[in-house]
N, C-alpha and C. Protein backbone atom coordinates (compact mmCIF):
# COMPACT_ATOMS: atom_id res chain seq x y z
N UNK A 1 -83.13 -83.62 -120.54
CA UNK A 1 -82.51 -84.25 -121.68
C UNK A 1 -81.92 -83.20 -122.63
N UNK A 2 -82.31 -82.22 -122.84
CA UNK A 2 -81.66 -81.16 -123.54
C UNK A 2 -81.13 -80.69 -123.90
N UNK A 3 -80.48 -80.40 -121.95
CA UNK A 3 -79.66 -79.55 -121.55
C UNK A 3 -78.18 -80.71 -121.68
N UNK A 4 -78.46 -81.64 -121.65
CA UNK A 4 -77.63 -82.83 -121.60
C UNK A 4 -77.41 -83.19 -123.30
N UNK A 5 -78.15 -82.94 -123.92
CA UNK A 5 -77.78 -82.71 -125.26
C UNK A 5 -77.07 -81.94 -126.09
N UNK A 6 -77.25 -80.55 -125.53
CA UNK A 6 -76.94 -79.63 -125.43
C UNK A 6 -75.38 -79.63 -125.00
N UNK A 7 -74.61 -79.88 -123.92
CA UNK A 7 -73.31 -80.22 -123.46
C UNK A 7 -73.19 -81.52 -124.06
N UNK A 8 -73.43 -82.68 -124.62
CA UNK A 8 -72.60 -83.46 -125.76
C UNK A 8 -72.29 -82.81 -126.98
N UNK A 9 -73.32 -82.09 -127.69
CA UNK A 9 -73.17 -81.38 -129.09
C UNK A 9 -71.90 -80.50 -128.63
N UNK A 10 -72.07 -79.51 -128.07
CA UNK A 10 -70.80 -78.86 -127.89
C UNK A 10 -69.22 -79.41 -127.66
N UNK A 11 -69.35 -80.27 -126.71
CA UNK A 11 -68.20 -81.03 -126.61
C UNK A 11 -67.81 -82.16 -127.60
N UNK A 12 -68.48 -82.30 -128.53
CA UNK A 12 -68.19 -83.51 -129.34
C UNK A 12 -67.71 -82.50 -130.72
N UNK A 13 -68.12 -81.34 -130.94
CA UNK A 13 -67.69 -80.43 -131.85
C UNK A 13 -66.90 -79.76 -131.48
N UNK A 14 -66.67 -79.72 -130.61
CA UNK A 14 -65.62 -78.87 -129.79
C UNK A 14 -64.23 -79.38 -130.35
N UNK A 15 -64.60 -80.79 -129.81
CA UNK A 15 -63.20 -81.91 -129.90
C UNK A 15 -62.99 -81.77 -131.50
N UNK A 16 -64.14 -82.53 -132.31
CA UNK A 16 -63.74 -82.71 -133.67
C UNK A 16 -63.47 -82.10 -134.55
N UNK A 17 -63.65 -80.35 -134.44
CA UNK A 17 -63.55 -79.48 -135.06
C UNK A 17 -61.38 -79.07 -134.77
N UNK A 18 -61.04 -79.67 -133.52
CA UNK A 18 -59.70 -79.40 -133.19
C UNK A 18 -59.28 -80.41 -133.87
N UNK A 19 -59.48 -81.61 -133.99
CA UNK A 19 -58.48 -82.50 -134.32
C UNK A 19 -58.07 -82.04 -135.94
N UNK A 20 -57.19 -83.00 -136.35
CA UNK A 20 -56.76 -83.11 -138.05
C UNK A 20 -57.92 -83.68 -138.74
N UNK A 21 -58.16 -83.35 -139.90
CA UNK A 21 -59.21 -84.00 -140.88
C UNK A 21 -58.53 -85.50 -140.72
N UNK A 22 -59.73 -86.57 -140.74
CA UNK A 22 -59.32 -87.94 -140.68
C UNK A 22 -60.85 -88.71 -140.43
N UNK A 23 -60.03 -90.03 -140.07
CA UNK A 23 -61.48 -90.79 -139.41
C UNK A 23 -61.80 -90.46 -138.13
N UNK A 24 -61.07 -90.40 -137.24
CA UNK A 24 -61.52 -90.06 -135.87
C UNK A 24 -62.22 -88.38 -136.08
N UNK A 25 -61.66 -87.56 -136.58
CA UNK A 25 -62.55 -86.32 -137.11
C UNK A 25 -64.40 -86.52 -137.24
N UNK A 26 -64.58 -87.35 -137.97
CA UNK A 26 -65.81 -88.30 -138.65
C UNK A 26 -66.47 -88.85 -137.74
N UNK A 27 -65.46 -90.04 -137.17
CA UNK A 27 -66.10 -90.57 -135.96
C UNK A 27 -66.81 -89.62 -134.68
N UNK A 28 -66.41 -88.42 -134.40
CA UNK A 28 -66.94 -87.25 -133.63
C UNK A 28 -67.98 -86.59 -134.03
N UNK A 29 -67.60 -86.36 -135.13
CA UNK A 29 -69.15 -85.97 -136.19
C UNK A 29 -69.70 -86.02 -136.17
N UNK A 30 -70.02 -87.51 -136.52
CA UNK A 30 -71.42 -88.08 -136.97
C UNK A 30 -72.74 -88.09 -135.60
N UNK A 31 -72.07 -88.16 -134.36
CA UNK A 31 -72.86 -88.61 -133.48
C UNK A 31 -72.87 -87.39 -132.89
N UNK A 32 -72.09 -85.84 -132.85
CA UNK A 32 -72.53 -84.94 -132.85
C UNK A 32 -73.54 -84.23 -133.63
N UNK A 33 -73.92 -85.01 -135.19
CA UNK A 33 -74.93 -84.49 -135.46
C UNK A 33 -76.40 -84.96 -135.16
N UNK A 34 -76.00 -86.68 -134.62
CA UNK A 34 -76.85 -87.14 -133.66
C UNK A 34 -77.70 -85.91 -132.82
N UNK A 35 -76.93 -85.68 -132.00
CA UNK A 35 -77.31 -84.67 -131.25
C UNK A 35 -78.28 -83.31 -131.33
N UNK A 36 -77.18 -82.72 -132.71
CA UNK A 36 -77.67 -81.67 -132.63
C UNK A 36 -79.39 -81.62 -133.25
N UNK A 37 -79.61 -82.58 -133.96
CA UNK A 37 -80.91 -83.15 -134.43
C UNK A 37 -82.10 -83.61 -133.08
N UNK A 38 -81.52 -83.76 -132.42
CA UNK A 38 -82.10 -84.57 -131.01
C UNK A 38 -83.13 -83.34 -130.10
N UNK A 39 -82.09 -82.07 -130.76
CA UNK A 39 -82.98 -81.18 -129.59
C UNK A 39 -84.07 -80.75 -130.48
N UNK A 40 -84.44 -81.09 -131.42
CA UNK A 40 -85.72 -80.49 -132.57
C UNK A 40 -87.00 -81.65 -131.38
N UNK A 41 -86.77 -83.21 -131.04
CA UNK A 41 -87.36 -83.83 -130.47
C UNK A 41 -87.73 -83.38 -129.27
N UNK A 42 -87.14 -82.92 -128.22
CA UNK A 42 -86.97 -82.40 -126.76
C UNK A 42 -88.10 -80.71 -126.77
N UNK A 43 -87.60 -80.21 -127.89
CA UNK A 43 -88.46 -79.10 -128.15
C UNK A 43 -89.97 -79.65 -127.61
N UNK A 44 -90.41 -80.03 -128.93
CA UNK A 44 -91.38 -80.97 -128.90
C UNK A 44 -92.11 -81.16 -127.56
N UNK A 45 -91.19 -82.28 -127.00
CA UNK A 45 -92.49 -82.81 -125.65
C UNK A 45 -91.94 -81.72 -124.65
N UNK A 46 -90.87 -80.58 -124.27
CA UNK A 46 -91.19 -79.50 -123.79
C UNK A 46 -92.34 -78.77 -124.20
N UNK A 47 -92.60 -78.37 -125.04
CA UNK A 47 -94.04 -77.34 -125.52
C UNK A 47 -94.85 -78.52 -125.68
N UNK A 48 -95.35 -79.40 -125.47
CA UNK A 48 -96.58 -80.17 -125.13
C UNK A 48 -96.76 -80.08 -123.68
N UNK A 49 -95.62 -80.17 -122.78
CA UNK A 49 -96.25 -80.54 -121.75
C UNK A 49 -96.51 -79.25 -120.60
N UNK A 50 -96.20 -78.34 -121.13
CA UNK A 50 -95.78 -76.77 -120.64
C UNK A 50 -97.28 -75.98 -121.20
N UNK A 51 -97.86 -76.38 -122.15
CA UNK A 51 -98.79 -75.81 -122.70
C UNK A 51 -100.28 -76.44 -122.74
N UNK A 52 -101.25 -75.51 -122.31
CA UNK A 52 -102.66 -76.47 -121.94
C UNK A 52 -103.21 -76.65 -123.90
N UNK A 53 -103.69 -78.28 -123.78
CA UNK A 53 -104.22 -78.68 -125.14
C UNK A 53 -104.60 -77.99 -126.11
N UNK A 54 -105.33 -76.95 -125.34
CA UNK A 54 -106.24 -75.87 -126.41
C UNK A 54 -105.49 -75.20 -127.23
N UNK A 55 -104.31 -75.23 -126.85
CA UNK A 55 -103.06 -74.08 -127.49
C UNK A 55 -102.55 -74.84 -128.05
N UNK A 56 -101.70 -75.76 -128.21
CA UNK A 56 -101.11 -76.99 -128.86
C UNK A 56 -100.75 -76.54 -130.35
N UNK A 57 -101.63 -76.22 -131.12
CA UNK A 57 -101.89 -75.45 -132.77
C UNK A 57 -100.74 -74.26 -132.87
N UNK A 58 -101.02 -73.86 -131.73
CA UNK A 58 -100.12 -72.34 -132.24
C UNK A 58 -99.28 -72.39 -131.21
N UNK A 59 -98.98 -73.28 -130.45
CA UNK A 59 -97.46 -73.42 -129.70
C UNK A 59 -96.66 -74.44 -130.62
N UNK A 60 -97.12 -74.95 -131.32
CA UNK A 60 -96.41 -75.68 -132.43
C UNK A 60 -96.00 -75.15 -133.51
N UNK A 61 -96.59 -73.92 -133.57
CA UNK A 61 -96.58 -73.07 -135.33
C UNK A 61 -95.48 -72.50 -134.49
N UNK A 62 -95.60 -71.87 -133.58
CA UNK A 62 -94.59 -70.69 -133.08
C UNK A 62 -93.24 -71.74 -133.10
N UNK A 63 -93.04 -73.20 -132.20
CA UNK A 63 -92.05 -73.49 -132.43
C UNK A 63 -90.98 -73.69 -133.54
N UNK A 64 -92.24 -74.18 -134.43
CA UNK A 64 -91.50 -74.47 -135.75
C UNK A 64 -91.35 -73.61 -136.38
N UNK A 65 -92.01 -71.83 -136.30
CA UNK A 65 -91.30 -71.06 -137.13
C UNK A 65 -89.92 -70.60 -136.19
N UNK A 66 -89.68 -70.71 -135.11
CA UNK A 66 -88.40 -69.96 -134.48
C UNK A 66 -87.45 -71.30 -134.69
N UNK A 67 -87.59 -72.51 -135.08
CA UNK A 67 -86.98 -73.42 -135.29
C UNK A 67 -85.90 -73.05 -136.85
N UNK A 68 -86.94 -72.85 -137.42
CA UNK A 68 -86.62 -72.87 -138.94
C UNK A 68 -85.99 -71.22 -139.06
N UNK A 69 -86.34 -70.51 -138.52
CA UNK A 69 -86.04 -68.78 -138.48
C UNK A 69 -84.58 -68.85 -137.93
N UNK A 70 -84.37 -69.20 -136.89
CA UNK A 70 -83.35 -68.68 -135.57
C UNK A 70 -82.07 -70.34 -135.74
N UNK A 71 -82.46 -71.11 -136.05
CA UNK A 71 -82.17 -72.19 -136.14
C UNK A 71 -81.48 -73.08 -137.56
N UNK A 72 -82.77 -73.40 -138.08
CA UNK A 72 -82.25 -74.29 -139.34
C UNK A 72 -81.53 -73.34 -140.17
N UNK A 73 -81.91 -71.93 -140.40
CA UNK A 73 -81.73 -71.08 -141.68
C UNK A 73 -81.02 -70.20 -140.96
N UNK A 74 -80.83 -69.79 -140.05
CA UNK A 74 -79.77 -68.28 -139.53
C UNK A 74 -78.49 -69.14 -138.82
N UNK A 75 -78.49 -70.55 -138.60
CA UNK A 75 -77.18 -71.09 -138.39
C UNK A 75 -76.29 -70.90 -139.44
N UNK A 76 -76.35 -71.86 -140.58
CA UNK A 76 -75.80 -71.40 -141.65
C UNK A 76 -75.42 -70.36 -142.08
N UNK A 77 -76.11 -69.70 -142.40
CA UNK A 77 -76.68 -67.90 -142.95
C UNK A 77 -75.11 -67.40 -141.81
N UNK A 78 -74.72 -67.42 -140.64
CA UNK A 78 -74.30 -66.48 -140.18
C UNK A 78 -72.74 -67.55 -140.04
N UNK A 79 -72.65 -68.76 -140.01
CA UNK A 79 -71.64 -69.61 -139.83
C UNK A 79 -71.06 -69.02 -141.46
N UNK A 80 -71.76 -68.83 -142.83
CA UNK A 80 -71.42 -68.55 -143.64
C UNK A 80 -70.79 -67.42 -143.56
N UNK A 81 -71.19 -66.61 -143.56
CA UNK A 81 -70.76 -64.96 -142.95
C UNK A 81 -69.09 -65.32 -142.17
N UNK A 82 -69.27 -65.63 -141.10
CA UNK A 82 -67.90 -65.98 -140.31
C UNK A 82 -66.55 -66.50 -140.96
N UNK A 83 -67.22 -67.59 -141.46
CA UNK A 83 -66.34 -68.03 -142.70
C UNK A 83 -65.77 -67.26 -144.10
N UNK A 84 -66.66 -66.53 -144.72
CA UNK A 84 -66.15 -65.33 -145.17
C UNK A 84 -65.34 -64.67 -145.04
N UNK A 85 -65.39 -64.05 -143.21
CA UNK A 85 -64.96 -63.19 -143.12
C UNK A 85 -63.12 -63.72 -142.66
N UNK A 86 -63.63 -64.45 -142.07
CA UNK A 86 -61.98 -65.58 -141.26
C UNK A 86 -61.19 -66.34 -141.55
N UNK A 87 -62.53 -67.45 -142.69
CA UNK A 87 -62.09 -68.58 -142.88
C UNK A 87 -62.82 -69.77 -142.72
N UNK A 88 -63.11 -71.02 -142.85
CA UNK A 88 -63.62 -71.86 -142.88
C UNK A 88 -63.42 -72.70 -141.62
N UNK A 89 -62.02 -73.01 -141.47
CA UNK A 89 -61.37 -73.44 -140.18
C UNK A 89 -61.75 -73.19 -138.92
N UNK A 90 -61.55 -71.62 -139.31
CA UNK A 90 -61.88 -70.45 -137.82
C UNK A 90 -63.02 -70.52 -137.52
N UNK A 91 -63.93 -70.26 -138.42
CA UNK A 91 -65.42 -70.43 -138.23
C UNK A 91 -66.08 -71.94 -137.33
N UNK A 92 -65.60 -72.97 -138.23
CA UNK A 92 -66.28 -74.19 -137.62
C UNK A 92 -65.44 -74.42 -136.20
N UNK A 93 -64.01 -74.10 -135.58
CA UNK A 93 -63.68 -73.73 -134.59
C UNK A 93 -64.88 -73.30 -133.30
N UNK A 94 -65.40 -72.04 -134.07
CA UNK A 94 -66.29 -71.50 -132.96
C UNK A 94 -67.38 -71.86 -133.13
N UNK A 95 -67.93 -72.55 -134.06
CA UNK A 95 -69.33 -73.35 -134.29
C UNK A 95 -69.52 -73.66 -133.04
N UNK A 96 -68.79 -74.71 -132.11
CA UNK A 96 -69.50 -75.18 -130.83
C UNK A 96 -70.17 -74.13 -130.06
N UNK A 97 -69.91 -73.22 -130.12
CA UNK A 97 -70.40 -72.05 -128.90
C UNK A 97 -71.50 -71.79 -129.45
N UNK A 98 -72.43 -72.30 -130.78
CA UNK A 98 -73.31 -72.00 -130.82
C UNK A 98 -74.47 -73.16 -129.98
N UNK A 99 -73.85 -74.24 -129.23
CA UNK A 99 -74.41 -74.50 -127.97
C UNK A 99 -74.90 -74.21 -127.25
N UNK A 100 -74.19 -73.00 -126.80
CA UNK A 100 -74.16 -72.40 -125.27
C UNK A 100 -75.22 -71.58 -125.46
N UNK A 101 -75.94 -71.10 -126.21
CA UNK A 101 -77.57 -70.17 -126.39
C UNK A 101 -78.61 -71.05 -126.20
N UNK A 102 -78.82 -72.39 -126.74
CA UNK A 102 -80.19 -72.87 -126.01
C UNK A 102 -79.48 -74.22 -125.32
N UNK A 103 -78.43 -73.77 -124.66
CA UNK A 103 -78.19 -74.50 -123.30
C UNK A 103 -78.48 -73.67 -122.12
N UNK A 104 -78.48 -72.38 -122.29
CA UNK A 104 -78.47 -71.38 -121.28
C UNK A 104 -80.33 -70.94 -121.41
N UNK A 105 -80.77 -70.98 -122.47
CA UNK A 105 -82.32 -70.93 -122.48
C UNK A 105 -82.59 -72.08 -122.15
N UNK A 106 -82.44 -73.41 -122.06
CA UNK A 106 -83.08 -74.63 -121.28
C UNK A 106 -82.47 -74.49 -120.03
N UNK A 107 -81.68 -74.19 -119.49
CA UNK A 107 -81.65 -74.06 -118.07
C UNK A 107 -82.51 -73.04 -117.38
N UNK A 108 -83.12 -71.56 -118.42
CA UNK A 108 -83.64 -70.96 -117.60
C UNK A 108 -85.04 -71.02 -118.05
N UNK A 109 -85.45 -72.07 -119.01
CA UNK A 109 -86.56 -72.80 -118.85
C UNK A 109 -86.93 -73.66 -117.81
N UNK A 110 -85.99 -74.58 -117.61
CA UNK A 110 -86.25 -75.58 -116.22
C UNK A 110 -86.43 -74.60 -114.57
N UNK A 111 -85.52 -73.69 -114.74
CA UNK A 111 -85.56 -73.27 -113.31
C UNK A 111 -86.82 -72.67 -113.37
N UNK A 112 -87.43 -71.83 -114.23
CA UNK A 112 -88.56 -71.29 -114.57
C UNK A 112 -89.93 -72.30 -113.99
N UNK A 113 -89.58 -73.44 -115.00
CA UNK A 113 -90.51 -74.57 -115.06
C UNK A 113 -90.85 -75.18 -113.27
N UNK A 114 -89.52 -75.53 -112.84
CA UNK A 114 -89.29 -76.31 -111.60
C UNK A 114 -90.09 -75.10 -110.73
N UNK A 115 -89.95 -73.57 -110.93
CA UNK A 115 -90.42 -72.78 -109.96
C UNK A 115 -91.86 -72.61 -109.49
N UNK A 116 -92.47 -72.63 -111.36
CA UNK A 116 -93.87 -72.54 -110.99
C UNK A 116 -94.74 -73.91 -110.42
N UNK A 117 -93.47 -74.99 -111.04
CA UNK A 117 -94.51 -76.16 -110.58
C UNK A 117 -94.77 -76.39 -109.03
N UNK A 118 -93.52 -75.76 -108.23
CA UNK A 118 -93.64 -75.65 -106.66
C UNK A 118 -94.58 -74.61 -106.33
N UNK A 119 -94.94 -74.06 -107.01
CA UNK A 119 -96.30 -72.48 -106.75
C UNK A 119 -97.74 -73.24 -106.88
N UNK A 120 -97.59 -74.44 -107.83
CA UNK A 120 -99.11 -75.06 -107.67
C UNK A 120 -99.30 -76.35 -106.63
């Protein structure tokens, strides 16, 4: 589900970030931010089900600080920066490609995942 989340967010920002400001702009939006909210959930029952009970406490602390670190607060933080430096336009332009980093870490989570589960 993720990884499939992961390729809507991008492509739905992809698109709406090209078009003209408008409603259809909006209409792309909104359900791209659907999305991008969606993978905070997926996190979640990945590190539950990847991790034995006993750990649960601090596979949850760890998520939610690299959530809030790498994520909620250094998106901005560096989309700001870009924009600075380019422009506002230019910047949210390349916003989608910030997809492609934990689309490419959930794929090499799954292959990871799929590998060891054939080892037991």
């Amino acid at each position: 589900m993720a990884i499939g989340y992961c390729l809507v967010l991008g492509t739905l920002l992809g698109i709406a970030f090209r078009l003209p400001q408008g409603n259809l702009q909006l209409a792309l939006l909104a359900p791209g931010v659907f999305f991008l909210a969606s993978s905070f959930g997926t996190c979640s029952a990945i590190i539950a089900g990847a991790t034995p009970p006993a750990i649960h406490g601090s596979a949850f602390a760890t998520l939610t600080l690299f959530n809030n670190i790498l994520g909620l607060a250094a998106g901005p933080f560096i989309t700001g920066m870009v924009a600075d430096a380019v422009g506002l336009q230019v910047a949210l332009r390349w916003l989608p490609l910030a997809a492609v980093l934990p689309f490419t870490v959930f794929l090499i989570g799954r292959w990871c995942y799929v590998a060891e589960a054939r080892r037991c």
